[in-house]
Protein backbone atom coordinates (compact mmCIF):
# COMPACT_ATOMS: atom_id res chain seq x y z
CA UNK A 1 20.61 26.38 14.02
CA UNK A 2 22.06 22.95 14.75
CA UNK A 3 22.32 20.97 11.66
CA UNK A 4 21.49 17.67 11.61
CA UNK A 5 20.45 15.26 8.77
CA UNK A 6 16.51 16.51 8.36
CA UNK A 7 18.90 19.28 7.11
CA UNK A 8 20.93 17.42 4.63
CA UNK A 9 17.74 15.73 3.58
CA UNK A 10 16.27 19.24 2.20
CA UNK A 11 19.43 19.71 0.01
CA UNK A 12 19.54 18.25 -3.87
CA UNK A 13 23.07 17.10 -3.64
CA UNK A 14 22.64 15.36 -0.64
CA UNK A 15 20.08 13.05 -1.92
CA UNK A 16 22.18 12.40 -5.03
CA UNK A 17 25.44 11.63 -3.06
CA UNK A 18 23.21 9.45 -0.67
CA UNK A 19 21.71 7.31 -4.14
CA UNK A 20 25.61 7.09 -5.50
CA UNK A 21 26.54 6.21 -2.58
CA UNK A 22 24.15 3.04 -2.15
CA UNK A 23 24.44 2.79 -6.00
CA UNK A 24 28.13 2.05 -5.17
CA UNK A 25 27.74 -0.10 -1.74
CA UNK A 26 25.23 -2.52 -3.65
CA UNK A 27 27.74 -2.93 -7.06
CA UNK A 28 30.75 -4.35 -4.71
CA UNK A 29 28.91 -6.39 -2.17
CA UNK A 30 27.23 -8.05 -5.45
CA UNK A 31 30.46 -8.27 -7.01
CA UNK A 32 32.12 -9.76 -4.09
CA UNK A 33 29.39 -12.35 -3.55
CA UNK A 34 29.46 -13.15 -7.13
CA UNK A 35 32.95 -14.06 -7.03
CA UNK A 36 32.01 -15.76 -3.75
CA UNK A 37 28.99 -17.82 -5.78
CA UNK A 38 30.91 -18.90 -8.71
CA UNK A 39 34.26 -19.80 -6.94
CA UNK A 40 34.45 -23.49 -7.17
CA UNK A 41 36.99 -24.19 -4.57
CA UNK A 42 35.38 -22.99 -0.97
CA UNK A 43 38.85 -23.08 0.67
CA UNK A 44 38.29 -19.29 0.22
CA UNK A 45 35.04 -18.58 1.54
CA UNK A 46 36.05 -16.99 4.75
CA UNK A 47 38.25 -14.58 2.74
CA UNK A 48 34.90 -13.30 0.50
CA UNK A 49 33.04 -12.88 3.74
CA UNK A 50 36.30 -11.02 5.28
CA UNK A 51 35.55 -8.87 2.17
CA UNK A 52 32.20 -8.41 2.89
CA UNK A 53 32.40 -6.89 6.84
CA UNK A 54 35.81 -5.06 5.45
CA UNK A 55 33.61 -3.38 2.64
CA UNK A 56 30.33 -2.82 5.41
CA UNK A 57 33.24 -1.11 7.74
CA UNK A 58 34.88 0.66 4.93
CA UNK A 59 31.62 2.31 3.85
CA UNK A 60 30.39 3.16 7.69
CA UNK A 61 33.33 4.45 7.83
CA UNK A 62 32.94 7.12 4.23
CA UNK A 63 29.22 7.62 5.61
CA UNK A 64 30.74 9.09 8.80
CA UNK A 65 33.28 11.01 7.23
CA UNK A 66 30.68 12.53 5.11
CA UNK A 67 28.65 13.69 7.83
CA UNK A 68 31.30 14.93 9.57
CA UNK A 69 32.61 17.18 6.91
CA UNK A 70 28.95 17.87 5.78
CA UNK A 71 27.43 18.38 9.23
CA UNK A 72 30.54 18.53 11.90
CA UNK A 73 29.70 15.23 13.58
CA UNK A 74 30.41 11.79 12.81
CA UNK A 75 27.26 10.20 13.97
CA UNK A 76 24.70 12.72 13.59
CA UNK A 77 20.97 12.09 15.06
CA UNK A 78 17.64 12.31 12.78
């Protein structure tokens, strides 16, 4: 049997990793853009959106590395 992520989906702890996980994603991006909202100088506005694709990477990044040491591949199909 192949796994795949209809797999994962029947486990508990995959479900609970997968709502830390976006529990996690959704904390920094709002942190990051609420540094971005209240900074008064906007010299440094390209640096908070650097942040922001860095952080988007960074977590496709975990996501693959999850699947790959949950399910053998990196970008596993439904």
């Amino acid at each position: 049997m192949e796994k795949t992520i209809a797999y994962l989906k029947e486990k508990a702890w995959y479900r609970f990793f997968k709502v830390i996980y976006i529990a996690i994603f959704v904390l920094i991006m709002l942190l990051i853009n609420g540094m971005w909202f209240f900074e008064e100088n906007f010299k440094y506005a390209f640096n908070f959106l650097l942040a922001d694709v860095s952080i988007v990477f960074l977590f496709y990044l975990v996501r693959g590395a999850f699947y790959y040491i949950a399910i053998g591949k990196f970008n596993p199909k439904k």
